[in-house]
N, C-alpha and C. Protein backbone atom coordinates (compact mmCIF):
# COMPACT_ATOMS: atom_id res chain seq x y z
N UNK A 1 42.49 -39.16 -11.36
CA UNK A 1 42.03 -37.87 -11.80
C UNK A 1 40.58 -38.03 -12.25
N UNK A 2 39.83 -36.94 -11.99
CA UNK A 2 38.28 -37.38 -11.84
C UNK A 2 38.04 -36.92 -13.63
N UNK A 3 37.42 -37.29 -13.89
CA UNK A 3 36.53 -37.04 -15.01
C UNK A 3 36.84 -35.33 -15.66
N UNK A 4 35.57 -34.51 -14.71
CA UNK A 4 35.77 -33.14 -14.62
C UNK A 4 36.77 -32.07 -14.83
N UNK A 5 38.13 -33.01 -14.04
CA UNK A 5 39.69 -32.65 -13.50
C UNK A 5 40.53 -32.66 -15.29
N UNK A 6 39.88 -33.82 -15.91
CA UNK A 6 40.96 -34.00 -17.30
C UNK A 6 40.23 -33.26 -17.82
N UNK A 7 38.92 -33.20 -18.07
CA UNK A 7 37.92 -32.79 -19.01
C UNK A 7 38.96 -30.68 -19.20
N UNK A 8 38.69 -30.07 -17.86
CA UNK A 8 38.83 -29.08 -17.36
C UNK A 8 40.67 -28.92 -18.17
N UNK A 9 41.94 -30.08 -17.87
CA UNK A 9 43.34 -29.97 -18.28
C UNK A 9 43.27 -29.90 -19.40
N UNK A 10 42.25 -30.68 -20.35
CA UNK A 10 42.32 -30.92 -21.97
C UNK A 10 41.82 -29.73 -22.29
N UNK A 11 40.61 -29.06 -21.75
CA UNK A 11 40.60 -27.54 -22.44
C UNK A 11 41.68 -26.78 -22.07
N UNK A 12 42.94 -26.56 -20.92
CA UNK A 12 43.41 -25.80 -21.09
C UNK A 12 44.90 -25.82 -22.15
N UNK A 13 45.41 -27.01 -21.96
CA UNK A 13 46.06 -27.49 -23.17
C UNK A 13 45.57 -27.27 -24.42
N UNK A 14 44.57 -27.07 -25.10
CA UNK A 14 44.02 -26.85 -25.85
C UNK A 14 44.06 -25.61 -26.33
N UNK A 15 43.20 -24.71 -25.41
CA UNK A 15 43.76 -23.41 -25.30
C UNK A 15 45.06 -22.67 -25.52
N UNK A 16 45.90 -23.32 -24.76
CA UNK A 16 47.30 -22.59 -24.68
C UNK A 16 48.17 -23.30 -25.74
N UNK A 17 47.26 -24.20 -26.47
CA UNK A 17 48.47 -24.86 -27.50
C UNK A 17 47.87 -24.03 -29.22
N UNK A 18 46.73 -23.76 -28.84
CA UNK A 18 46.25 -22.68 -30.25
C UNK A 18 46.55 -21.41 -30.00
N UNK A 19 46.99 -20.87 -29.07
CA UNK A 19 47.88 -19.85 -28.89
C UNK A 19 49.19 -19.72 -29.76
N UNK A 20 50.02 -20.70 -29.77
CA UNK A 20 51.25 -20.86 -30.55
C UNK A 20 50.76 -21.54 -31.89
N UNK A 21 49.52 -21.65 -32.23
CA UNK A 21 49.94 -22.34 -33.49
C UNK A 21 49.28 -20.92 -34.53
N UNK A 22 50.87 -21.22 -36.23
CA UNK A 22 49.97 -20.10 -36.76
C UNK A 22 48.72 -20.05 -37.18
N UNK A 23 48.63 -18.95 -37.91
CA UNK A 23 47.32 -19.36 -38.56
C UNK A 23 47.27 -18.83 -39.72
N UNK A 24 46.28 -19.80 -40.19
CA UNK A 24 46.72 -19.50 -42.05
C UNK A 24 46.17 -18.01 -42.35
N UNK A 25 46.47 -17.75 -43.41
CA UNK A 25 45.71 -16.49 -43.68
C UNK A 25 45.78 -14.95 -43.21
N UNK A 26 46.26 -15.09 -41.64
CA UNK A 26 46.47 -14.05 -40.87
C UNK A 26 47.77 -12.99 -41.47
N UNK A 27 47.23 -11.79 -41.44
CA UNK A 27 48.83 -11.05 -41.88
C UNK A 27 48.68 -9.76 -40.97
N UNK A 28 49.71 -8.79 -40.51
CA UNK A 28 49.63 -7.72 -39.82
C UNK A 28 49.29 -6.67 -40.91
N UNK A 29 48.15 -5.36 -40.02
CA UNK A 29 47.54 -4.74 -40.57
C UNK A 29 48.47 -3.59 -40.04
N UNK A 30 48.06 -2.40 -40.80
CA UNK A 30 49.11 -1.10 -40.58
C UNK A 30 47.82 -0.44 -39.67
N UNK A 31 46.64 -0.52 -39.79
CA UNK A 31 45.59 0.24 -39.03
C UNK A 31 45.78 -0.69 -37.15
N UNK A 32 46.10 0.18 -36.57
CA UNK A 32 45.80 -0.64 -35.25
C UNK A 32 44.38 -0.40 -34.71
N UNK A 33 43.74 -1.16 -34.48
CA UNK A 33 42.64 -0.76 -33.71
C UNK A 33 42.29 -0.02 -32.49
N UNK A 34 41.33 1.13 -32.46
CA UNK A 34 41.13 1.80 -31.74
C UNK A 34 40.44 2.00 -30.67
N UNK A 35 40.61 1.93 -29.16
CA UNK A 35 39.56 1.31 -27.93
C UNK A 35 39.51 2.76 -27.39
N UNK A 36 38.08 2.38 -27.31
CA UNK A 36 37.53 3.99 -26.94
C UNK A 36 36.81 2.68 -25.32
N UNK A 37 36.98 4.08 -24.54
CA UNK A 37 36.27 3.37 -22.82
C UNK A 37 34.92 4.78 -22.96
N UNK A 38 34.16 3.91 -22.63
CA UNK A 38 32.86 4.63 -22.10
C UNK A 38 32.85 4.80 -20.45
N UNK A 39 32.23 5.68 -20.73
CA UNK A 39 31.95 5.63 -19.11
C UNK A 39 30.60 6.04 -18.72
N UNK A 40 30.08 5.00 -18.19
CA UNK A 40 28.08 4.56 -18.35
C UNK A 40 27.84 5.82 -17.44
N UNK A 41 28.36 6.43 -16.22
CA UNK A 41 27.94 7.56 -15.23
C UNK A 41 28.32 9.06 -16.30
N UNK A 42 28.86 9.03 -17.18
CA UNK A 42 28.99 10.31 -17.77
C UNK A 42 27.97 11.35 -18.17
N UNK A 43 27.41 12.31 -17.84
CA UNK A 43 26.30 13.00 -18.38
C UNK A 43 26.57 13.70 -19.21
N UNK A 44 25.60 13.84 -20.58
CA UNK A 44 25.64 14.45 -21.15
C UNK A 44 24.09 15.07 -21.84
N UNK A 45 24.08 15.69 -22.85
CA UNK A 45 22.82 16.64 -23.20
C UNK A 45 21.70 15.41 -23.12
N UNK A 46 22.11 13.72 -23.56
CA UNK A 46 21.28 12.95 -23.96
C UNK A 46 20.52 12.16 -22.68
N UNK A 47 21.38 12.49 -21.95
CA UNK A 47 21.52 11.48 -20.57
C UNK A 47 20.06 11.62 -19.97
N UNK A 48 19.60 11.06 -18.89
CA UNK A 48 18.09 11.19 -18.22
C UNK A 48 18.87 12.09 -16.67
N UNK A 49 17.75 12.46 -16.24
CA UNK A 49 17.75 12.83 -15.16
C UNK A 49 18.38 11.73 -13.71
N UNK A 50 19.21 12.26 -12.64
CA UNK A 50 19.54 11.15 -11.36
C UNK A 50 18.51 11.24 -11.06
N UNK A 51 18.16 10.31 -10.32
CA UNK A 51 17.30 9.85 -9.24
C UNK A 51 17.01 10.99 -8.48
N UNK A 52 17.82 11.74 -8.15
CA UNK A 52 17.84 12.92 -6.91
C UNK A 52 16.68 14.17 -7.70
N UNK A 53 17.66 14.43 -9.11
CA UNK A 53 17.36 15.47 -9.97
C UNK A 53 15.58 15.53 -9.84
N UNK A 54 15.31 13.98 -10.09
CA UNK A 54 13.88 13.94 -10.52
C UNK A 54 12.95 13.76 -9.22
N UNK A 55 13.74 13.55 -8.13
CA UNK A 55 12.91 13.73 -6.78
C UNK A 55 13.06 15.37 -6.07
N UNK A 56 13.72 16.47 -6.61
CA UNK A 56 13.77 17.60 -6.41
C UNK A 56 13.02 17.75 -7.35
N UNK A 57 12.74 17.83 -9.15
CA UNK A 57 11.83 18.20 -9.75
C UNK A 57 10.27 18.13 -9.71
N UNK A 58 10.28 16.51 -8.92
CA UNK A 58 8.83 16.08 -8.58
C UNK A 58 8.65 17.30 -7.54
N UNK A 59 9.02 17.12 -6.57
CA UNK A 59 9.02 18.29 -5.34
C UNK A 59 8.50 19.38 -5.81
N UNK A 60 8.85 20.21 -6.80
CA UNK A 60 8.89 21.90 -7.39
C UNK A 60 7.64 21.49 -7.71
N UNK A 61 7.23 20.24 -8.73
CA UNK A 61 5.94 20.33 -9.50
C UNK A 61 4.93 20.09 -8.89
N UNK A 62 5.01 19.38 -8.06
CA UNK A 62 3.60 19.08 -6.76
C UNK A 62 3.28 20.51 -6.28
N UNK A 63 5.02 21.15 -5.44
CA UNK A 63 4.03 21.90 -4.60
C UNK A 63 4.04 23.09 -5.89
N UNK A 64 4.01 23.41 -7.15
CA UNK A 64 3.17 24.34 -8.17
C UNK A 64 2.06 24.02 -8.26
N UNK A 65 1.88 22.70 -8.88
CA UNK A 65 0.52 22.61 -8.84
C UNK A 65 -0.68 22.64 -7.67
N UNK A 66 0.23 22.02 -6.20
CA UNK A 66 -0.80 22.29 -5.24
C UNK A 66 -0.90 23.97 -4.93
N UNK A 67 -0.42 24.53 -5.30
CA UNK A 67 -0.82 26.07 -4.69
C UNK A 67 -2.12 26.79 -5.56
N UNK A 68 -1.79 26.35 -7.29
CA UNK A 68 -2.82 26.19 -8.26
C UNK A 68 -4.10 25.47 -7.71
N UNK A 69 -3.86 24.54 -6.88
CA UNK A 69 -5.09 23.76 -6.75
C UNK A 69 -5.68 24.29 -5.40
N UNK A 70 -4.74 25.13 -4.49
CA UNK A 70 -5.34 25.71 -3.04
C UNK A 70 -5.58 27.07 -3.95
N UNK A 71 -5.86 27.43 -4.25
CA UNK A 71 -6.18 28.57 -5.56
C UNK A 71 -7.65 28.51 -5.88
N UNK A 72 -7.73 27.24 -6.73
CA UNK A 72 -9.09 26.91 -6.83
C UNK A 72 -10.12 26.37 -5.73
N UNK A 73 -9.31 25.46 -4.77
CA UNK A 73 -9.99 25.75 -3.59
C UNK A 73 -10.53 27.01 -3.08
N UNK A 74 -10.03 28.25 -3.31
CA UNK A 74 -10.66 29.10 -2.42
C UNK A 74 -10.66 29.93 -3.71
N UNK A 75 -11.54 29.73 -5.18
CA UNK A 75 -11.95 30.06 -5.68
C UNK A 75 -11.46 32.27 -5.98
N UNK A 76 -10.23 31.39 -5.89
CA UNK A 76 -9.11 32.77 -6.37
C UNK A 76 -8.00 32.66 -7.57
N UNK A 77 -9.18 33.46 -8.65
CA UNK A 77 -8.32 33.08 -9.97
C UNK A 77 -6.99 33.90 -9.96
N UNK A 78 -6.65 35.10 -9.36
CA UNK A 78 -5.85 35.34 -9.47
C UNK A 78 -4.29 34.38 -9.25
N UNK A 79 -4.72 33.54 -7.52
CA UNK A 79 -3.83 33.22 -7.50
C UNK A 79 -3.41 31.70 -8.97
N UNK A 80 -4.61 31.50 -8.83
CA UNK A 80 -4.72 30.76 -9.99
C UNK A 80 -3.74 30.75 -10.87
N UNK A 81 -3.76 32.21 -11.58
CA UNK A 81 -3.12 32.12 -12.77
C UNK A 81 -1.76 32.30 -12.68
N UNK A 82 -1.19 32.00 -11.65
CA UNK A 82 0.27 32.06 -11.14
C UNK A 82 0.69 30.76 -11.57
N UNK A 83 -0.55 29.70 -11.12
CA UNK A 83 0.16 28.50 -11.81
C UNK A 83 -0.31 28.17 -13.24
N UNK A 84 -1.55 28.27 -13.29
CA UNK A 84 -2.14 27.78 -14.58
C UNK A 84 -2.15 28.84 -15.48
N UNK A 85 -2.29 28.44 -16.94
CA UNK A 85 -2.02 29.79 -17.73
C UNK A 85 -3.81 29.58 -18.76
N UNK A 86 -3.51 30.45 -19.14
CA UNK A 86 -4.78 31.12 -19.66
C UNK A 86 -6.11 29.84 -20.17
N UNK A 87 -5.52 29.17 -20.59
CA UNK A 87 -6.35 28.36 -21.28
C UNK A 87 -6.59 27.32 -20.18
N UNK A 88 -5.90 26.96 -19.34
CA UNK A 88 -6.51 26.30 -17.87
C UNK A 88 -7.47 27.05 -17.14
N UNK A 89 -7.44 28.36 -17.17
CA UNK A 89 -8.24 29.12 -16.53
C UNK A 89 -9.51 29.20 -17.13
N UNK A 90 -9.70 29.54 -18.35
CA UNK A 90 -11.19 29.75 -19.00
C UNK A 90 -11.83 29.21 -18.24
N UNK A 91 -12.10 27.40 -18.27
CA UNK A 91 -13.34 26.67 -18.06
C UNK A 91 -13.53 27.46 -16.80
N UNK A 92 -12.52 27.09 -16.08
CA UNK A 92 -13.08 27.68 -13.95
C UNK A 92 -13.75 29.11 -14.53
N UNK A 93 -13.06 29.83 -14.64
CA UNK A 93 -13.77 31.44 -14.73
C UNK A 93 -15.57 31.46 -15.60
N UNK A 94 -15.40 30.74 -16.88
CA UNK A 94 -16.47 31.04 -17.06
C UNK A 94 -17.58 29.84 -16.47
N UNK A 95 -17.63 28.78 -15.50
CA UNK A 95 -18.60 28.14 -14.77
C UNK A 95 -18.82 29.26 -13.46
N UNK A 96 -17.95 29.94 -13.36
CA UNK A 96 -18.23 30.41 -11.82
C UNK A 96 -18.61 31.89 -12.20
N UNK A 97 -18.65 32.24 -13.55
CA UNK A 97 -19.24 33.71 -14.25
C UNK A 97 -20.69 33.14 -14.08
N UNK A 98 -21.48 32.02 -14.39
CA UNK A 98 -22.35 31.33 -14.48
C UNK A 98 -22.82 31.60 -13.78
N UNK A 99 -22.48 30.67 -12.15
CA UNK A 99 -22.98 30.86 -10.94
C UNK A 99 -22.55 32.21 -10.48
N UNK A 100 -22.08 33.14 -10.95
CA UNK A 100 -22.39 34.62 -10.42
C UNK A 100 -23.72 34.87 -11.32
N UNK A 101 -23.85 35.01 -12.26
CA UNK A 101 -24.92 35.65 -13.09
C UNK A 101 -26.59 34.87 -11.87
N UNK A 102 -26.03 33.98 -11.43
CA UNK A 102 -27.52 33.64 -10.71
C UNK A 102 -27.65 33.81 -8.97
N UNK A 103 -26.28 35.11 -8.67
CA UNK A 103 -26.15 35.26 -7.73
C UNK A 103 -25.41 34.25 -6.70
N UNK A 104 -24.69 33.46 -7.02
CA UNK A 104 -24.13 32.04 -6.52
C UNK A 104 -22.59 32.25 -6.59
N UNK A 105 -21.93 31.44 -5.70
CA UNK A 105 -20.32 31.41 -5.17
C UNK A 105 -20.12 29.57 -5.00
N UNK A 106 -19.32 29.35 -5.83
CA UNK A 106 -18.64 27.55 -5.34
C UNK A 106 -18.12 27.77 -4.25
N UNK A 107 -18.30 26.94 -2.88
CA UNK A 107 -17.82 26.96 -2.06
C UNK A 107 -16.98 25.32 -2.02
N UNK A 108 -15.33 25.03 -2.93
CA UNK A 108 -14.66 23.67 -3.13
C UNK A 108 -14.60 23.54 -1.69
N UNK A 109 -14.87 21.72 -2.07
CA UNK A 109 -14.94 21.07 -0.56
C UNK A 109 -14.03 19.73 -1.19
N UNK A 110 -13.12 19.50 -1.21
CA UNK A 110 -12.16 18.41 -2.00
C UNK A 110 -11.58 17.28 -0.65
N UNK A 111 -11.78 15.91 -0.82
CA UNK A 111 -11.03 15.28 0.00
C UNK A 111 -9.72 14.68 -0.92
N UNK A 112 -8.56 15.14 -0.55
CA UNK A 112 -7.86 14.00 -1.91
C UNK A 112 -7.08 13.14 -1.44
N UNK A 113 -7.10 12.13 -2.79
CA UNK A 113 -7.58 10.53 -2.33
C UNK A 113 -5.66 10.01 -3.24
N UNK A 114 -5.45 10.70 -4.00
CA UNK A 114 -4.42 10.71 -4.97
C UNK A 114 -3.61 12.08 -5.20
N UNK A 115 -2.54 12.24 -5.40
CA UNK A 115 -1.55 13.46 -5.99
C UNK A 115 -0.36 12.95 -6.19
N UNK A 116 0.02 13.12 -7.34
CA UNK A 116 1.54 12.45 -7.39
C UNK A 116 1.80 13.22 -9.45
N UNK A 117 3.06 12.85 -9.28
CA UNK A 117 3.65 13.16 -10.65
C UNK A 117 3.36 11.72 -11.08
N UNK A 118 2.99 11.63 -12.02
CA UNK A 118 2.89 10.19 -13.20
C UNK A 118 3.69 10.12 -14.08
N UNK A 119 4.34 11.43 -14.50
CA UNK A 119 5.24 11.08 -15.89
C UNK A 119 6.32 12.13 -15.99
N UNK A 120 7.15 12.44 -16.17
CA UNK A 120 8.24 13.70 -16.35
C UNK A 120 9.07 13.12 -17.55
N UNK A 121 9.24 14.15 -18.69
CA UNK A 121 10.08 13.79 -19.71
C UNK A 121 11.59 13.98 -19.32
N UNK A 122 12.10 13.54 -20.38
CA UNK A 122 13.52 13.04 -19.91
C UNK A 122 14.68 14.28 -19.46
N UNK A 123 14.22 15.34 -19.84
CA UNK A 123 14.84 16.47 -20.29
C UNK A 123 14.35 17.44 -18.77
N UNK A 124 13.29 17.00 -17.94
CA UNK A 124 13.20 17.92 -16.80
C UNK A 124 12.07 18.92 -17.02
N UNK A 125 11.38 19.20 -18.29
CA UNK A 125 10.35 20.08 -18.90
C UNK A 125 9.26 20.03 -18.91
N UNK A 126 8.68 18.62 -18.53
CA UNK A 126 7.28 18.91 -19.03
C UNK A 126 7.10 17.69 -18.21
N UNK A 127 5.65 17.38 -17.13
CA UNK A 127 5.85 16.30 -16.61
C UNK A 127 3.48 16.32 -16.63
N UNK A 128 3.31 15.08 -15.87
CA UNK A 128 2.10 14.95 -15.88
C UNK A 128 1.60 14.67 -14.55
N UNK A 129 0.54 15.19 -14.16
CA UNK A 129 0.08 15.18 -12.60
C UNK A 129 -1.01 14.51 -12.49
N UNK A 130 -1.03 14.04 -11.56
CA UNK A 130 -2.71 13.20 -11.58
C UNK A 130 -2.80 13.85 -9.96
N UNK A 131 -4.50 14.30 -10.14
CA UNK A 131 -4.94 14.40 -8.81
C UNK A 131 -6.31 13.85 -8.94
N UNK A 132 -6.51 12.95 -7.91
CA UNK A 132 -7.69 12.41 -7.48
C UNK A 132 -8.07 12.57 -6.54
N UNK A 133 -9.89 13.15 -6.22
CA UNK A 133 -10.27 13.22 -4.91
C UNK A 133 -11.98 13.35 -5.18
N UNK A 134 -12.26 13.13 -3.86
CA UNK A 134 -13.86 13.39 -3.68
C UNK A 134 -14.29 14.65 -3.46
N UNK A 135 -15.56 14.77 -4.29
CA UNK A 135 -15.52 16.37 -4.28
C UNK A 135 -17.13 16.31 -3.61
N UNK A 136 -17.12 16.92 -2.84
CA UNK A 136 -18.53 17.50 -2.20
C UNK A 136 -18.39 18.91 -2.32
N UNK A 137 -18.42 19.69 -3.21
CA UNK A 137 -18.30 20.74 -3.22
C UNK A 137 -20.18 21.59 -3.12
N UNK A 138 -20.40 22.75 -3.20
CA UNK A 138 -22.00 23.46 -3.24
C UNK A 138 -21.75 24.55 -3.62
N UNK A 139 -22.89 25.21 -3.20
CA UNK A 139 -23.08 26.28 -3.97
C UNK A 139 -24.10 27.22 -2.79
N UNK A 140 -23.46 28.51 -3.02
CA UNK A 140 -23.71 29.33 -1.67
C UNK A 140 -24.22 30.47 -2.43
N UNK A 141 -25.07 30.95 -1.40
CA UNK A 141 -25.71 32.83 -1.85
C UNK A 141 -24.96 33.83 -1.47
N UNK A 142 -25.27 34.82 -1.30
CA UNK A 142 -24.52 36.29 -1.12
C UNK A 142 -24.30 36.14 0.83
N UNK A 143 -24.87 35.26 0.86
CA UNK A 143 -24.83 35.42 2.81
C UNK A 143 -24.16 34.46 3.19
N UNK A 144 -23.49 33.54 2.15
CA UNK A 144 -22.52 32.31 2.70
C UNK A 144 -23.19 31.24 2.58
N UNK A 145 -24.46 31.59 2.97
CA UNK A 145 -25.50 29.84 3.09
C UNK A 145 -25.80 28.91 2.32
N UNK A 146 -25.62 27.97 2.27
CA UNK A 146 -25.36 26.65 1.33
C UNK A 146 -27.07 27.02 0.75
N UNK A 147 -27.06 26.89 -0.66
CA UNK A 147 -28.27 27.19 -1.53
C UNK A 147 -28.26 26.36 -2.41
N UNK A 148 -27.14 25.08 -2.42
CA UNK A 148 -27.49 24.16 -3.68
C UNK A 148 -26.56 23.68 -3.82
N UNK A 149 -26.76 22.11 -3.47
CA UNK A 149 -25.78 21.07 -3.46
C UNK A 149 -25.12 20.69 -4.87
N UNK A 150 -23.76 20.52 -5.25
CA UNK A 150 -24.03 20.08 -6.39
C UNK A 150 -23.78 18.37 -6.37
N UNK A 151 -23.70 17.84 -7.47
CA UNK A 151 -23.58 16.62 -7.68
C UNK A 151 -22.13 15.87 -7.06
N UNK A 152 -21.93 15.17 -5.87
CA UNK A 152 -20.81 14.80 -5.35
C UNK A 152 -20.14 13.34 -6.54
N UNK A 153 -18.58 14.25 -6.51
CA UNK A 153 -17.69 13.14 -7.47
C UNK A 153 -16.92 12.59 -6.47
N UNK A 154 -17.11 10.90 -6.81
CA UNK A 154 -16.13 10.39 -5.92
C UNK A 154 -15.44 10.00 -6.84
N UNK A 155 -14.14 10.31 -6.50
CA UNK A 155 -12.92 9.96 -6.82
C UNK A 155 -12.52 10.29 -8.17
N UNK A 156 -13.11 11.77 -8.79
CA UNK A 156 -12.62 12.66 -9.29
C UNK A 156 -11.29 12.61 -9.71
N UNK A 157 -11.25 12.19 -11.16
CA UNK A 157 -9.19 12.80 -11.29
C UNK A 157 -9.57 13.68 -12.20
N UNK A 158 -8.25 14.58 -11.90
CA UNK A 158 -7.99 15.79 -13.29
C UNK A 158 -6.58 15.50 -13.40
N UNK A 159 -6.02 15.34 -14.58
CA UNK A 159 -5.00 15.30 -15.17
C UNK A 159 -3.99 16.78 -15.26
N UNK A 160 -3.00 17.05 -14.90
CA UNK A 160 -2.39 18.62 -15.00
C UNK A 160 -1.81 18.19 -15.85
N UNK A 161 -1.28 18.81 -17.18
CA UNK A 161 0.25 18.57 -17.68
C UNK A 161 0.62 19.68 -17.67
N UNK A 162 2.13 19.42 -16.86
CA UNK A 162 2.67 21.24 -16.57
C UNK A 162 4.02 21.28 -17.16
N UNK A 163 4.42 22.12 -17.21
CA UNK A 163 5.97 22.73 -18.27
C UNK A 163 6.64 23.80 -17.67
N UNK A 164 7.42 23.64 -17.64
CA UNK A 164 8.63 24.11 -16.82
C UNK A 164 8.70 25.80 -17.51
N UNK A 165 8.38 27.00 -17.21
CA UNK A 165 8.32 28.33 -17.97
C UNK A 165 10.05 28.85 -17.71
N UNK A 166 10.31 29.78 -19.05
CA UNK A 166 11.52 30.30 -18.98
C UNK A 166 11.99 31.00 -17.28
N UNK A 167 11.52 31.27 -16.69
CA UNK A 167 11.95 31.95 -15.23
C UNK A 167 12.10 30.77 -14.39
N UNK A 168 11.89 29.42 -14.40
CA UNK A 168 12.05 28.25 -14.18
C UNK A 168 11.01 28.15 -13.34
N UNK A 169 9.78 29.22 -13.41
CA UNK A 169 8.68 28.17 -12.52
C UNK A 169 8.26 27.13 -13.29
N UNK A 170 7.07 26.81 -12.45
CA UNK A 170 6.17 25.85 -13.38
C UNK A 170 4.95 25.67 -13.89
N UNK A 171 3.95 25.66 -14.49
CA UNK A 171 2.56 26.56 -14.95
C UNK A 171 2.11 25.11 -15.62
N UNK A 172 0.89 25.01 -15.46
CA UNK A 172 -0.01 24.02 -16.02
C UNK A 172 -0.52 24.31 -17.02
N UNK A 173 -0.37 23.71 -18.62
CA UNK A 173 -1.11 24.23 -19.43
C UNK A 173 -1.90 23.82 -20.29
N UNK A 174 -2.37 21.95 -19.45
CA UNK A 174 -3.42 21.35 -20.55
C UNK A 174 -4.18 20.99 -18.69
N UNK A 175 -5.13 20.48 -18.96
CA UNK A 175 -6.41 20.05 -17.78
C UNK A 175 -7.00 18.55 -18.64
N UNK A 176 -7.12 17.90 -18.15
CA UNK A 176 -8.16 16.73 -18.38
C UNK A 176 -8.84 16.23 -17.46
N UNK A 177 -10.49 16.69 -17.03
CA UNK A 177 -11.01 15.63 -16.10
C UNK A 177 -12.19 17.25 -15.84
N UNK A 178 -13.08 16.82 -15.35
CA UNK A 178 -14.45 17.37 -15.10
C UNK A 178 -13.85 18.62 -13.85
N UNK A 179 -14.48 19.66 -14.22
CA UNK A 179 -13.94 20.98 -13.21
C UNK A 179 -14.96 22.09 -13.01
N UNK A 180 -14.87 22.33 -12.08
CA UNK A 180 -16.17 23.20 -11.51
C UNK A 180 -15.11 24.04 -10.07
C-alpha cells in the first residue's frame, strides 16, 4: 500500500470514527436551526439590470441622444428640445443668437470618431454618453456661402448625461465639453 493510499485510509477512519465518538459538552437545543435557500437569479427592487435589459436600454439612449445630436447638426432647436431640456439648450441657442446678430448661420460639419453609453446606473435611469468627433464646422451668410471658418476640433468629446423622463423617453440634462 503506497504511502498516499494509507495516508488517504487513516483520514477516513479518522473521520468516521469521530463521528461516533461523544462529545463533551454537547446537549440538544429546543431551537432547530433555520435554512433559508437563496436563489442568486431572483430579481428583485435591489437587483441590477440583465445583460439584455441594459443592451435594449443602451439602444433607446444612443438612438435619443443621436436624434438630439442630428438636431444640432442641422441646427434645429426645436427638434432639439425633444431630446435635450432647457438648460442643454441655452448655450447652442444663445452662440447661434450671436452669429445671427452678425448675420451668420453654423453650418455643423461633425466626423464622429466615438459614441457609446459609458455608464448607466443600476436602476435603468440615468446613464452617461460620450460622443467624440472632429468638428470642421463654419460659418455661412444669408446666401449659404461659407464666410468664416471656425476653429477645427479634433476629436472633440461632449459628455451627455441623460435620464430617463416620466413618459419613458429620454432627455439629456447636463452637457460637458465645448459646443457651438
Amino acid at each position: 500500500m503506497s504511502l498516499r493510499s494509507r495516508i488517504a485510509a487513516a483520514g477516513l477512519v479518522f473521520v468516521l470514527g469521530a463521528g461516533t465518538l461523544p462529545l463533551a459538552g454537547c446537549q440538544s437545543q429546543d431551537d432547530a436551526a433555520t435554512v433559508t435557500q437563496v436563489n442568486s437569479n431572483a430579481e428583485d427592487s435591489t437587483s441590477t439590470l440583465t445583460p439584455l435589459e441594459r443592451g435594449e436600454l443602451r439602444r433607446e439612449i444612443l438612438d435619443s441622444v443621436q436624434a438630439g445630436i442630428d438636431g444640432w447638426l442641422a441646427t434645429d432647436a426645436e427638434t432639439m428640445r425633444l431630446y435635450f431640456n432647457d438648460t442643454v439648450m441655452t448655450p447652442f441657442e444663445r452662440e447661434w443668437e450671436e452669429y445671427g446678430t452678425r448675420g451668420l448661420v453654423i453650418v455643423h460639419v461633425h466626423e464622429p470618431v466615438y459614441f457609446d453609453v459609458v455608464e448607466l446606473n443600476k436602476a435603468g435611469t440615468q446613464a452617461l454618453v460620450k460622443y467624440r468627433y472632429n468638428d470642421t464646422s463654419y460659418l455661412a451668410d444669408s446666401n449659404g456661402e461659407r464666410a468664416e471658418d471656425l476653429e477645427p476640433l479634433d476629436e472633440n468629446e461632449i459628455q451627455f448625461t441623460v435620464e430617463k423622463q416620466e413618459d419613458g423617453s429620454w432627455q439629456a440634462v447636463r452637457v460637458i465639453g465645448v459646443l457651438r
